[in-house]
N, C-alpha and C. Protein backbone atom coordinates (compact mmCIF):
# COMPACT_ATOMS: atom_id res chain seq x y z
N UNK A 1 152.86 56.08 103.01
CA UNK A 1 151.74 56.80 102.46
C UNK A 1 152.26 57.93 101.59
N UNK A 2 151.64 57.88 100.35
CA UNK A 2 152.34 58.98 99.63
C UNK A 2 151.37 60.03 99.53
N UNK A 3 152.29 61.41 99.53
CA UNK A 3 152.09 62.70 100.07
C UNK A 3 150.35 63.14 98.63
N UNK A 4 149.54 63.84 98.03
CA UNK A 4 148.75 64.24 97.36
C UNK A 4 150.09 65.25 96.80
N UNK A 5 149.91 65.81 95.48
CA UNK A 5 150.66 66.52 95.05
C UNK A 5 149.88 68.30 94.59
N UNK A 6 149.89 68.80 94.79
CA UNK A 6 149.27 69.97 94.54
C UNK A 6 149.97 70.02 93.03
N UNK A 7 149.09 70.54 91.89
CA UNK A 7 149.62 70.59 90.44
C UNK A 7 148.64 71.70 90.29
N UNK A 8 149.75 72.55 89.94
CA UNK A 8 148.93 74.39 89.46
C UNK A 8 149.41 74.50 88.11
N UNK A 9 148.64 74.09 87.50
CA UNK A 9 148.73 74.42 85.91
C UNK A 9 148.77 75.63 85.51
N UNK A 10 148.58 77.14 86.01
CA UNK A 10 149.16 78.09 85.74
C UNK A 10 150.86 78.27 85.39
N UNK A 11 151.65 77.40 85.95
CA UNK A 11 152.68 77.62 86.01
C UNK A 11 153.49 76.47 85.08
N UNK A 12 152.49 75.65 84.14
CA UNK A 12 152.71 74.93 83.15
C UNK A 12 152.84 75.19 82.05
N UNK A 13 153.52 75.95 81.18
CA UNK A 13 153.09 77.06 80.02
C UNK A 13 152.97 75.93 78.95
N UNK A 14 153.27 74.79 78.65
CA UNK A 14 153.39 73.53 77.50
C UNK A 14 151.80 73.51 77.85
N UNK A 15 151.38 73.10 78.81
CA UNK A 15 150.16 72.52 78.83
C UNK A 15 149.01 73.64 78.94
N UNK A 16 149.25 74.89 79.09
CA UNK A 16 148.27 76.19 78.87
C UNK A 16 148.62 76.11 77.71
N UNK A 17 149.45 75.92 76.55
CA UNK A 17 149.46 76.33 75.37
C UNK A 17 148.78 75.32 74.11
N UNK A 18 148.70 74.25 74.91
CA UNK A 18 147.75 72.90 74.25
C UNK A 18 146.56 73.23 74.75
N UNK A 19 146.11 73.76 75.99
CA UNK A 19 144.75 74.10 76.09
C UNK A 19 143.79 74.81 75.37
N UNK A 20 144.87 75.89 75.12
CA UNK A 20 144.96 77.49 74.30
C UNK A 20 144.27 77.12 73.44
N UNK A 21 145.18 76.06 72.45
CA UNK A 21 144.64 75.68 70.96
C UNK A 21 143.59 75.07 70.79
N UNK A 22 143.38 74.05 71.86
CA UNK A 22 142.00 73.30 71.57
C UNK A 22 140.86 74.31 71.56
N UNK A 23 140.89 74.83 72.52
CA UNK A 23 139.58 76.26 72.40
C UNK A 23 139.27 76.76 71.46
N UNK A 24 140.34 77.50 70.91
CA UNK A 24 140.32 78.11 69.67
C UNK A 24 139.94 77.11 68.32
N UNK A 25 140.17 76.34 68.15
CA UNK A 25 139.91 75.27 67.62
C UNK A 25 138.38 74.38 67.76
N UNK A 26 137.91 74.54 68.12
CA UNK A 26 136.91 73.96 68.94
C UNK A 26 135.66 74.98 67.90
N UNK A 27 134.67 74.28 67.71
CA UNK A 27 133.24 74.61 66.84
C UNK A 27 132.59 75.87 67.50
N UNK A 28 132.43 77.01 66.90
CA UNK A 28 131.87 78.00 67.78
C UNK A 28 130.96 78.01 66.90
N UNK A 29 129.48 78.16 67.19
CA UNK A 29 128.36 78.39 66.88
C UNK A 29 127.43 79.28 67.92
N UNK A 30 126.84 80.03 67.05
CA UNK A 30 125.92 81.30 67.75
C UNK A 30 124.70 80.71 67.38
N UNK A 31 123.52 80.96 68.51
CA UNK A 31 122.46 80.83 68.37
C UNK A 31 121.51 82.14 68.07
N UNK A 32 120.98 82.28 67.22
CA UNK A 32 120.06 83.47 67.34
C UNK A 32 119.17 83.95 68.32
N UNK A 33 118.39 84.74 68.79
CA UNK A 33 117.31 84.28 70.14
C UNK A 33 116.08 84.54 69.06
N UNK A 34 114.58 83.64 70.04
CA UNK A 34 114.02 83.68 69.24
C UNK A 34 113.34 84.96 69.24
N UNK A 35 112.88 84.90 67.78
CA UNK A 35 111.43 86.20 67.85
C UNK A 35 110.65 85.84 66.79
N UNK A 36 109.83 87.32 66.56
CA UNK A 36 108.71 86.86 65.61
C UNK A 36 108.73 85.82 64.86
N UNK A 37 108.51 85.23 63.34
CA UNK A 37 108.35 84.58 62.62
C UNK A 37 108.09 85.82 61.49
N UNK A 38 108.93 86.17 60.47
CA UNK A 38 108.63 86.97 59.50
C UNK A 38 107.54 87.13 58.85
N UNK A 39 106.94 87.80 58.48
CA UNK A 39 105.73 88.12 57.92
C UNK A 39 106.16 88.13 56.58
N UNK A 40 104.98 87.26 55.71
CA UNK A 40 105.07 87.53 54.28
C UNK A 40 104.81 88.66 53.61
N UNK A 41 105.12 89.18 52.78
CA UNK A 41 104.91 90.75 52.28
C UNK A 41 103.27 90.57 51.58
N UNK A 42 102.73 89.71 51.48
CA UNK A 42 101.02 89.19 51.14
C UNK A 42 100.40 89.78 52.30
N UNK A 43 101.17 88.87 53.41
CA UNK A 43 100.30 89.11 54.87
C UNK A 43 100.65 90.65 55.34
N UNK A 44 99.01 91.15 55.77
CA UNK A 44 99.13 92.17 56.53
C UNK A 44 98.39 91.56 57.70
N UNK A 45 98.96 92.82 58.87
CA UNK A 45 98.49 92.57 60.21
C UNK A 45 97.17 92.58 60.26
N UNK A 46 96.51 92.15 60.80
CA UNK A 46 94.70 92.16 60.94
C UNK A 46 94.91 93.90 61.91
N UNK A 47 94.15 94.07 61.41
CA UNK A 47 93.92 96.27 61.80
C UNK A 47 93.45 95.75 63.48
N UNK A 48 92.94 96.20 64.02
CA UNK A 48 92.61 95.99 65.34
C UNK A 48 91.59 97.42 65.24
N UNK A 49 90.43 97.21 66.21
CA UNK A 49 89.55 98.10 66.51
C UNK A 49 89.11 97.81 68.15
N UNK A 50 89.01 99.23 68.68
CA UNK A 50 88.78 99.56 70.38
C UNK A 50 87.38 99.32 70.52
N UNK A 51 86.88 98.47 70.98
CA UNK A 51 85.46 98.31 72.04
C UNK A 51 85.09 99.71 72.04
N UNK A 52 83.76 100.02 72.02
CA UNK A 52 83.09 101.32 72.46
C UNK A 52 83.09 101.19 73.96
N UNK A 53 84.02 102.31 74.31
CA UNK A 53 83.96 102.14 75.99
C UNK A 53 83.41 103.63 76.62
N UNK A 54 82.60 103.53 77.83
CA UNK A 54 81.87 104.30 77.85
C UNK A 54 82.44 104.88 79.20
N UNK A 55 83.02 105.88 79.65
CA UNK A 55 83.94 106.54 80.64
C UNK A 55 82.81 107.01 80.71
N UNK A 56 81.91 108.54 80.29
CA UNK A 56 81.41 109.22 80.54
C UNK A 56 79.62 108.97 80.92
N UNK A 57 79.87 107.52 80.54
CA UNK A 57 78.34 107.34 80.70
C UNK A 57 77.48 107.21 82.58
N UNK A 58 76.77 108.03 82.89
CA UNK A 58 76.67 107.91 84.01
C UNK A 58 75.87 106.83 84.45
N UNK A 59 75.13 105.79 83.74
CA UNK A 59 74.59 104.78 83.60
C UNK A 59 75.54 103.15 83.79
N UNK A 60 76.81 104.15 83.72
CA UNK A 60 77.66 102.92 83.52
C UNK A 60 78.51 102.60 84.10
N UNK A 61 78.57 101.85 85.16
CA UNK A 61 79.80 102.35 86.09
C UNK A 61 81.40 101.59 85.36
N UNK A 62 82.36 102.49 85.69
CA UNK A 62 83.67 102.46 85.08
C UNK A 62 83.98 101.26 84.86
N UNK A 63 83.87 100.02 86.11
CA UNK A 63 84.91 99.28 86.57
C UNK A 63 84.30 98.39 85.58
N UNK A 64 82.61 98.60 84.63
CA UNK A 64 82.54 97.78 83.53
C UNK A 64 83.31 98.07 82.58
N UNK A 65 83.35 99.09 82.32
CA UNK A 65 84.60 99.81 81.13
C UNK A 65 85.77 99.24 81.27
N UNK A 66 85.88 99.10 82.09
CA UNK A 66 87.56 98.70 82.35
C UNK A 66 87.59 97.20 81.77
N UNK A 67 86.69 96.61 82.77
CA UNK A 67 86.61 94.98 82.38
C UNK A 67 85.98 94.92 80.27
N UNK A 68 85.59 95.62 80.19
CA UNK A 68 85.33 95.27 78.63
C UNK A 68 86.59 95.69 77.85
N UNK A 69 87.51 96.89 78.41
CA UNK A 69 88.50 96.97 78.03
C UNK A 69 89.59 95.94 78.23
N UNK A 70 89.49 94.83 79.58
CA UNK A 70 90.37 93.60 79.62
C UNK A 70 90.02 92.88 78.82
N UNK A 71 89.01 92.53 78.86
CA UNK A 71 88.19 91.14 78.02
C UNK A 71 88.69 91.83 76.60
N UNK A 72 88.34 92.50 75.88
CA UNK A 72 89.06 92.79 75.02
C UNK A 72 90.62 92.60 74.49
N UNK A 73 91.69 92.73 75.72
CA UNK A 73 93.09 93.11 75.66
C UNK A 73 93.36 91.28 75.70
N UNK A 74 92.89 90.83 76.40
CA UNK A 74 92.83 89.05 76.79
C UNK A 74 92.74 88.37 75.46
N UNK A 75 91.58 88.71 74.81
CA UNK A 75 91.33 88.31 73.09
C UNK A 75 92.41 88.95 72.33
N UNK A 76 92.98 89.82 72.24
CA UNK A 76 94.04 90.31 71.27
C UNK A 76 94.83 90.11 71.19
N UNK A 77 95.37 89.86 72.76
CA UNK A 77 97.09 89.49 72.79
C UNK A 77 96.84 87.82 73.20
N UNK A 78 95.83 87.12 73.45
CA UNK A 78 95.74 85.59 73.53
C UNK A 78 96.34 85.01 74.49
N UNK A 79 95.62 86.02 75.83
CA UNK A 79 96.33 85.66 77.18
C UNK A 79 95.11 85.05 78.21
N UNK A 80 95.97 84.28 79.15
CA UNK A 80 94.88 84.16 80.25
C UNK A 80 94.36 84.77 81.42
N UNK A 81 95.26 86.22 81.65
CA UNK A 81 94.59 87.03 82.48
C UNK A 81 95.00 87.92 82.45
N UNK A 82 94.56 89.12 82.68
CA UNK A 82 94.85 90.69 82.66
C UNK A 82 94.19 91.19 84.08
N UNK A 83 95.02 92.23 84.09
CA UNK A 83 94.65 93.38 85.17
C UNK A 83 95.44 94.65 84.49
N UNK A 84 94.39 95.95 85.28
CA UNK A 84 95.12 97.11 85.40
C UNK A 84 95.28 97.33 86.64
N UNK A 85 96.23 98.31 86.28
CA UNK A 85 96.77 98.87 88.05
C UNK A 85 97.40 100.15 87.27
N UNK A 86 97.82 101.00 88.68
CA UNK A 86 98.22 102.20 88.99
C UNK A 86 99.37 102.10 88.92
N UNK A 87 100.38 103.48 88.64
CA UNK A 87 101.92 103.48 88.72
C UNK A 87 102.79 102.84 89.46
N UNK A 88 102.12 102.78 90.94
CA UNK A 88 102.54 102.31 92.12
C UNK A 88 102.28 100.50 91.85
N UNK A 89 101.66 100.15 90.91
CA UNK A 89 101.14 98.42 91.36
C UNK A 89 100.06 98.29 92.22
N UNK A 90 98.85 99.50 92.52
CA UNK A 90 97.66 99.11 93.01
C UNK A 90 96.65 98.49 92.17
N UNK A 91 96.19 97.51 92.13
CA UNK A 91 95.50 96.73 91.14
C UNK A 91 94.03 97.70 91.27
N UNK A 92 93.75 98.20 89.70
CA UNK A 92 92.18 98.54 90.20
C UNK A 92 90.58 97.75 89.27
N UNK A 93 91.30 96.80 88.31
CA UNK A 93 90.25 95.93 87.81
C UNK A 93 91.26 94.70 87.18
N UNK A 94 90.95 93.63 87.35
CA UNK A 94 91.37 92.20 86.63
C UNK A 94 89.80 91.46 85.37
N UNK A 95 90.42 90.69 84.84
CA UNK A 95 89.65 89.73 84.70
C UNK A 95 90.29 88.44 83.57
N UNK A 96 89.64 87.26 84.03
CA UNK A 96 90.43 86.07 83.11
C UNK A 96 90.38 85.21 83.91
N UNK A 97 91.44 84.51 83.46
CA UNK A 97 92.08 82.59 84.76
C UNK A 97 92.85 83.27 85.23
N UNK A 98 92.88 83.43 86.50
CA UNK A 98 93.92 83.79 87.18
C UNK A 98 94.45 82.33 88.40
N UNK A 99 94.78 81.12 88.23
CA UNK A 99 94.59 80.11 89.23
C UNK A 99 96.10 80.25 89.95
N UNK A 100 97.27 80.66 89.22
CA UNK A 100 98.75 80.55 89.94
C UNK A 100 99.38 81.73 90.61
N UNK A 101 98.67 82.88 90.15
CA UNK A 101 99.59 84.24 90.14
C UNK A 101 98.99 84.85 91.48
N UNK A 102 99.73 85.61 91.82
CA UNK A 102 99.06 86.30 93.31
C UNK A 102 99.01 87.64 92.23
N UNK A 103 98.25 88.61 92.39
CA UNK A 103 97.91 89.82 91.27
C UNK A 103 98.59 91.19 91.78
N UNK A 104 98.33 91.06 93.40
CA UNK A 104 99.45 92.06 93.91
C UNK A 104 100.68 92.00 93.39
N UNK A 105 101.07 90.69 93.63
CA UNK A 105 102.71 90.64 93.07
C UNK A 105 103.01 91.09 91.51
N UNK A 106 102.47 90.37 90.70
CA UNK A 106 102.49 90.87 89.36
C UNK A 106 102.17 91.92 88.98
N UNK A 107 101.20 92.79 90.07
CA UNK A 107 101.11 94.45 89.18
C UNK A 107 101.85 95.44 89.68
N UNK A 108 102.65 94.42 91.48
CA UNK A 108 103.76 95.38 91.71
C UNK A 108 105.37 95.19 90.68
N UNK A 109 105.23 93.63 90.36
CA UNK A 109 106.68 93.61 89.60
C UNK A 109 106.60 94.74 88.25
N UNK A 110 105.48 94.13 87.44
CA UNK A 110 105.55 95.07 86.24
C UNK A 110 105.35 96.28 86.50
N UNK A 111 104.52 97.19 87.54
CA UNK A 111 105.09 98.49 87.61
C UNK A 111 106.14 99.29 88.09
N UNK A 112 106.86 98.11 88.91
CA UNK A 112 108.29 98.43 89.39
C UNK A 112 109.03 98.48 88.18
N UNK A 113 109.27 97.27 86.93
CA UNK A 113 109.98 97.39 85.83
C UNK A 113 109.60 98.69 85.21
N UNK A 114 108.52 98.89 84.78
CA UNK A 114 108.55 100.23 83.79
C UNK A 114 108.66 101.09 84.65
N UNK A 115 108.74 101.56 85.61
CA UNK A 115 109.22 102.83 86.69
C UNK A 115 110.63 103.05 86.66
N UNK A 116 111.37 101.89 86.95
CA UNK A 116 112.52 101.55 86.71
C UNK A 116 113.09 101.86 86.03
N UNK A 117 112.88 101.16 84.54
CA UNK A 117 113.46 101.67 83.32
C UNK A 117 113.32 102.96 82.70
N UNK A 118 111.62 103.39 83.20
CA UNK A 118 111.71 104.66 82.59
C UNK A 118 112.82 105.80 83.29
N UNK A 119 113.11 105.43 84.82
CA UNK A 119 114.49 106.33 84.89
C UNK A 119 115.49 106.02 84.30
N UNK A 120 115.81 104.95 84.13
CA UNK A 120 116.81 104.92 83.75
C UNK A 120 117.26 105.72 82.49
N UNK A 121 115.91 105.58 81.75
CA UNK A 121 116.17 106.03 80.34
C UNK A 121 114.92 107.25 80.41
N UNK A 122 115.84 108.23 80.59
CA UNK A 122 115.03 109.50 80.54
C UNK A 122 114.74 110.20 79.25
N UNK A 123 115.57 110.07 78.05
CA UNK A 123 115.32 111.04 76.88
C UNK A 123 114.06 109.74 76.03
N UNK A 124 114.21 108.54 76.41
CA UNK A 124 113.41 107.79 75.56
C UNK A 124 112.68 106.88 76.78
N UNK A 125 111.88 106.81 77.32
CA UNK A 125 111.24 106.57 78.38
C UNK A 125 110.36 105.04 77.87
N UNK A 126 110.90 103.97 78.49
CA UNK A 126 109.90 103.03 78.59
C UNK A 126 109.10 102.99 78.38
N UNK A 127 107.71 102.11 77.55
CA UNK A 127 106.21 102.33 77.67
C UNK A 127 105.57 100.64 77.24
N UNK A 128 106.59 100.16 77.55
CA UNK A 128 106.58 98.07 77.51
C UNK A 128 107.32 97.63 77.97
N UNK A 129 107.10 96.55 78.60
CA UNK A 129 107.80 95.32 78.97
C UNK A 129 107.58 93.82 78.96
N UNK A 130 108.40 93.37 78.51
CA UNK A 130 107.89 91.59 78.10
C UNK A 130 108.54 90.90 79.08
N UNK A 131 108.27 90.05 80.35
CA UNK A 131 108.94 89.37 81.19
C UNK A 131 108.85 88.21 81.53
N UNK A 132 109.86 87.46 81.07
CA UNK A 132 109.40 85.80 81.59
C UNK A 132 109.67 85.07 82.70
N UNK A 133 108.50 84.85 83.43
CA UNK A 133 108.65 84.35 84.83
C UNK A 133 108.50 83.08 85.08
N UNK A 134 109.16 82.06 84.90
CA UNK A 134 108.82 80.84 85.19
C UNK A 134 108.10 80.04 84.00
N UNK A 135 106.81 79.60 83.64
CA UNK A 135 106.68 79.46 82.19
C UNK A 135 105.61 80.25 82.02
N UNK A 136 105.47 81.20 82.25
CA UNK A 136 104.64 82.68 81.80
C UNK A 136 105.26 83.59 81.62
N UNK A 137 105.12 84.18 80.56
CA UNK A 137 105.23 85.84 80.39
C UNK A 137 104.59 87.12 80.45
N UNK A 138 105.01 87.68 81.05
CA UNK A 138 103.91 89.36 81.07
C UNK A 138 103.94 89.93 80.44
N UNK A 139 103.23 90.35 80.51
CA UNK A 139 103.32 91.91 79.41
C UNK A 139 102.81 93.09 80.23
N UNK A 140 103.54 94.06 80.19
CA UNK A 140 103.16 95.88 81.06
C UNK A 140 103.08 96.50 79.80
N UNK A 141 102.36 97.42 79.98
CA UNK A 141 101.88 98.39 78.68
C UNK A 141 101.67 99.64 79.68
N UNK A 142 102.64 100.71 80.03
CA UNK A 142 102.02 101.87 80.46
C UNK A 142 101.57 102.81 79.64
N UNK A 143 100.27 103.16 79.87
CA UNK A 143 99.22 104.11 79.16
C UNK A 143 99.34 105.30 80.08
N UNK A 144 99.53 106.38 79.51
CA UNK A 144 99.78 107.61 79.96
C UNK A 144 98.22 108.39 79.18
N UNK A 145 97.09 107.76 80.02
CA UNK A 145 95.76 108.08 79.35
C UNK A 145 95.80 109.79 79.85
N UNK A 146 95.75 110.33 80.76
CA UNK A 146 95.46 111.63 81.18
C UNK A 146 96.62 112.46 81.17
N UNK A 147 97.49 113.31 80.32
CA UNK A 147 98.61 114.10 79.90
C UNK A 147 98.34 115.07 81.11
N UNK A 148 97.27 115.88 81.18
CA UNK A 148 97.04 117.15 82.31
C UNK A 148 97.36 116.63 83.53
N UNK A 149 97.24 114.99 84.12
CA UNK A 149 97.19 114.32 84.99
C UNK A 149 98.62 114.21 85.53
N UNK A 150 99.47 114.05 84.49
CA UNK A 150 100.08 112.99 84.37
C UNK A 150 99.66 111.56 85.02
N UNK A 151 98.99 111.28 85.41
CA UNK A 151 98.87 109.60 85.64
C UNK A 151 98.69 108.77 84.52
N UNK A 152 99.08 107.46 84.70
CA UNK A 152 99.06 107.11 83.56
C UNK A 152 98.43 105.45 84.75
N UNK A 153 98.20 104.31 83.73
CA UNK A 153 97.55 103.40 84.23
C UNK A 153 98.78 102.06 83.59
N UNK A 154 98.77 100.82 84.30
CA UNK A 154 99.57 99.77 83.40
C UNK A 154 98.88 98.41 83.73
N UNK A 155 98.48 98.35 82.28
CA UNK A 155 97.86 97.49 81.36
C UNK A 155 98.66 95.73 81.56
N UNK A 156 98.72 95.00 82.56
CA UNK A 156 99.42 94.11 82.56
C UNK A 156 98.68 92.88 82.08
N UNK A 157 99.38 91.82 81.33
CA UNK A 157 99.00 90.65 80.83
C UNK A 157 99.72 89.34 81.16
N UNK A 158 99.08 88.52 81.47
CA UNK A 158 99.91 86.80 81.52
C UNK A 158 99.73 86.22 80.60
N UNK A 159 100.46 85.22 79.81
CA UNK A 159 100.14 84.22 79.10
C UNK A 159 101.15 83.16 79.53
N UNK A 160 100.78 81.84 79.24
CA UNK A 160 101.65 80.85 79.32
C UNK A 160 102.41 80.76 77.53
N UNK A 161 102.18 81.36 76.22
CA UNK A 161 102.53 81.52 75.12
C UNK A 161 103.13 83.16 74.64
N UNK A 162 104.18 83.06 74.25
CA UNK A 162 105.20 84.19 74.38
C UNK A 162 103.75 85.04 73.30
N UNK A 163 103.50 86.39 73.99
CA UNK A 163 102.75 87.03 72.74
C UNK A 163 103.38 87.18 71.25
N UNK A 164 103.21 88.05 70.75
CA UNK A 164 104.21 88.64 69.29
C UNK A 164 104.36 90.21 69.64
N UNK A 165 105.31 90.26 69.67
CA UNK A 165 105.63 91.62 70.01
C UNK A 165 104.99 92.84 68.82
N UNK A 166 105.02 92.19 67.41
CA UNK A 166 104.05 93.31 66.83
C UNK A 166 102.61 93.17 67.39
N UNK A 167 102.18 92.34 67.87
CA UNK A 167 100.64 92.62 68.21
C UNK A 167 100.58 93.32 69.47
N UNK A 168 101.57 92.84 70.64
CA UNK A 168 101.77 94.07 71.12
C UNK A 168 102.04 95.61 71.07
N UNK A 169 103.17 95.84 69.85
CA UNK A 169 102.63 97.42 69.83
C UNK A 169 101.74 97.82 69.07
N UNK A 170 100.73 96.89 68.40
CA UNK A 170 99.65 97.49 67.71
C UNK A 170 98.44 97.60 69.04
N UNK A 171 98.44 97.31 69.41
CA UNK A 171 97.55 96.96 71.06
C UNK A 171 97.81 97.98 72.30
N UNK A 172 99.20 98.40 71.73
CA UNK A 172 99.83 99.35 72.58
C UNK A 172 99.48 100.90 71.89
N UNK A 173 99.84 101.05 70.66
CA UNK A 173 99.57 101.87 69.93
C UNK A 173 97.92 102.75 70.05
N UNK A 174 97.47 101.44 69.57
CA UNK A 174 95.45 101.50 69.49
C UNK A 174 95.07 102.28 70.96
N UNK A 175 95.58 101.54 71.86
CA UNK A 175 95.23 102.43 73.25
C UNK A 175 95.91 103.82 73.24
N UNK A 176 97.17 103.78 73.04
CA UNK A 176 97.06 105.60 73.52
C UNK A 176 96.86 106.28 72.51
N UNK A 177 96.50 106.14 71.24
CA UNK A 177 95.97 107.03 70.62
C UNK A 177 94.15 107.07 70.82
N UNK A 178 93.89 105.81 70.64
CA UNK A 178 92.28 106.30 70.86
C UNK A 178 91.71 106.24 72.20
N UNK A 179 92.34 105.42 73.18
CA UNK A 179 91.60 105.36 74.54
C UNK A 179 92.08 106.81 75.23
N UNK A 180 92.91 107.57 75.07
CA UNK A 180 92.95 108.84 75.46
C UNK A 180 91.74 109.99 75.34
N UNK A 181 91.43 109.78 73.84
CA UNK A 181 90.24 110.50 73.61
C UNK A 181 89.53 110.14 74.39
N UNK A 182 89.06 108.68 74.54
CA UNK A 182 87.96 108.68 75.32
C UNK A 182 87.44 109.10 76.82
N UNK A 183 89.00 109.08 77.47
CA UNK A 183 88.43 109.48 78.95
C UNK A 183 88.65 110.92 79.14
C-alpha cells in the first residue's frame, strides 16, 4: 500500500513562480456598481409638492396627518409600504402592502442604522439610509421635525424596486424644510 504524500507547495518556489504569472496575467476587469441612470441636461426633476397637512387642526386627529403624509411618501418614492416610528424604532403610524415584513423589525433595524451611524459620524451626522434586505430595500429618512425637541421621527420605506436616490433626497429635502414649519 503506498503511503499518500503530503505536497506543500509553499516550499516549491518553480511552481509559486508559474502561479505568480498566471494571475498577473490573467483578465482583470472592474465592475462599476450600479446607480442612477444619468439624467439628460433637457430633463429636469419633476419639483415635488407637500400635501396640506394639518398638525394643528383640532378637528383632525394627527394619526390622519401622518397617514396622508405616508400615502403621499408611498407615491413619490414608488414603494409598497411605509411607516413612521420614533428614534428608538417605536412604530407610530404605517400604511400600504405590508404582507412579508414584521414592522417592529424594520423600524427597529432602520432606526438602529441611523443611530448608529450618526455616532459614528459626529461632525456630519447621518440623515439616510438605503438597505437591501433580501429582495427589498428600505429606505430611513430621519426628520429632525422639532429642533427645541430635539426629537426627530424616521420616515421608513420598502420597495421591492431599488428607489433613485435623487428622488430620495428631494423627498428628504421637501420634508425638513417644509414639514418643520408645519408642526
Amino acid at each position: 500500500m503506498e503511503a499518500k504524500k503530503k505536497y506543500d507547495i509553499s516550499y516549491d518556489h518553480l511552481l509559486a513562480i508559474q502561479l505568480a504569472q498566471k494571475l498577473t496575467r490573467g483578465k482583470h476587469r472592474q465592475v462599476p456598481a450600479p446607480a442612477d441612470p444619468p439624467m439628460a441636461a433637457s430633463q429636469e426633476p419633476a419639483t415635488l409638492t407637500l400635501p396640506v397637512l394639518n398638525f394643528t387642526d383640532r378637528d383632525i386627529y394627527r394619526d390622519q396627518t401622518w397617514r396622508v403624509l405616508l400615502d403621499w411618501s408611498l407615491e413619490e418614492l414608488e414603494s409598497e409600504w411605509a411607516f413612521l416610528s420614533d428614534e428608538r424604532g417605536l412604530v407610530i403610524a404605517d400604511s400600504g402592502q405590508n404582507e412579508t415584513h414584521l414592522i417592529e423589525e424594520a423600524a427597529s433595524q432602520l432606526a438602529h442604522a441611523l443611530i448608529n451611524l450618526q455616532r459614528a459620524s459626529a461632525f456630519d451626522p447621518t440623515q439616510a439610509v438605503l438597505l437591501k434586505k433580501g429582495r427589498f430595500w428600505h429606505v430611513g429618512l430621519l426628520l429632525q421635525l422639532n429642533q427645541e425637541l430635539g426629537a426627530g421621527v424616521i420616515l421608513g420605506l420598502v420597495s421591492e424596486c431599488r428607489p433613485s436616490l435623487q428622488r430620495i433626497t428631494q423627498v428628504y429635502d421637501l420634508l425638513t424644510h417644509q414639514l418643520a414649519d408645519q408642526i
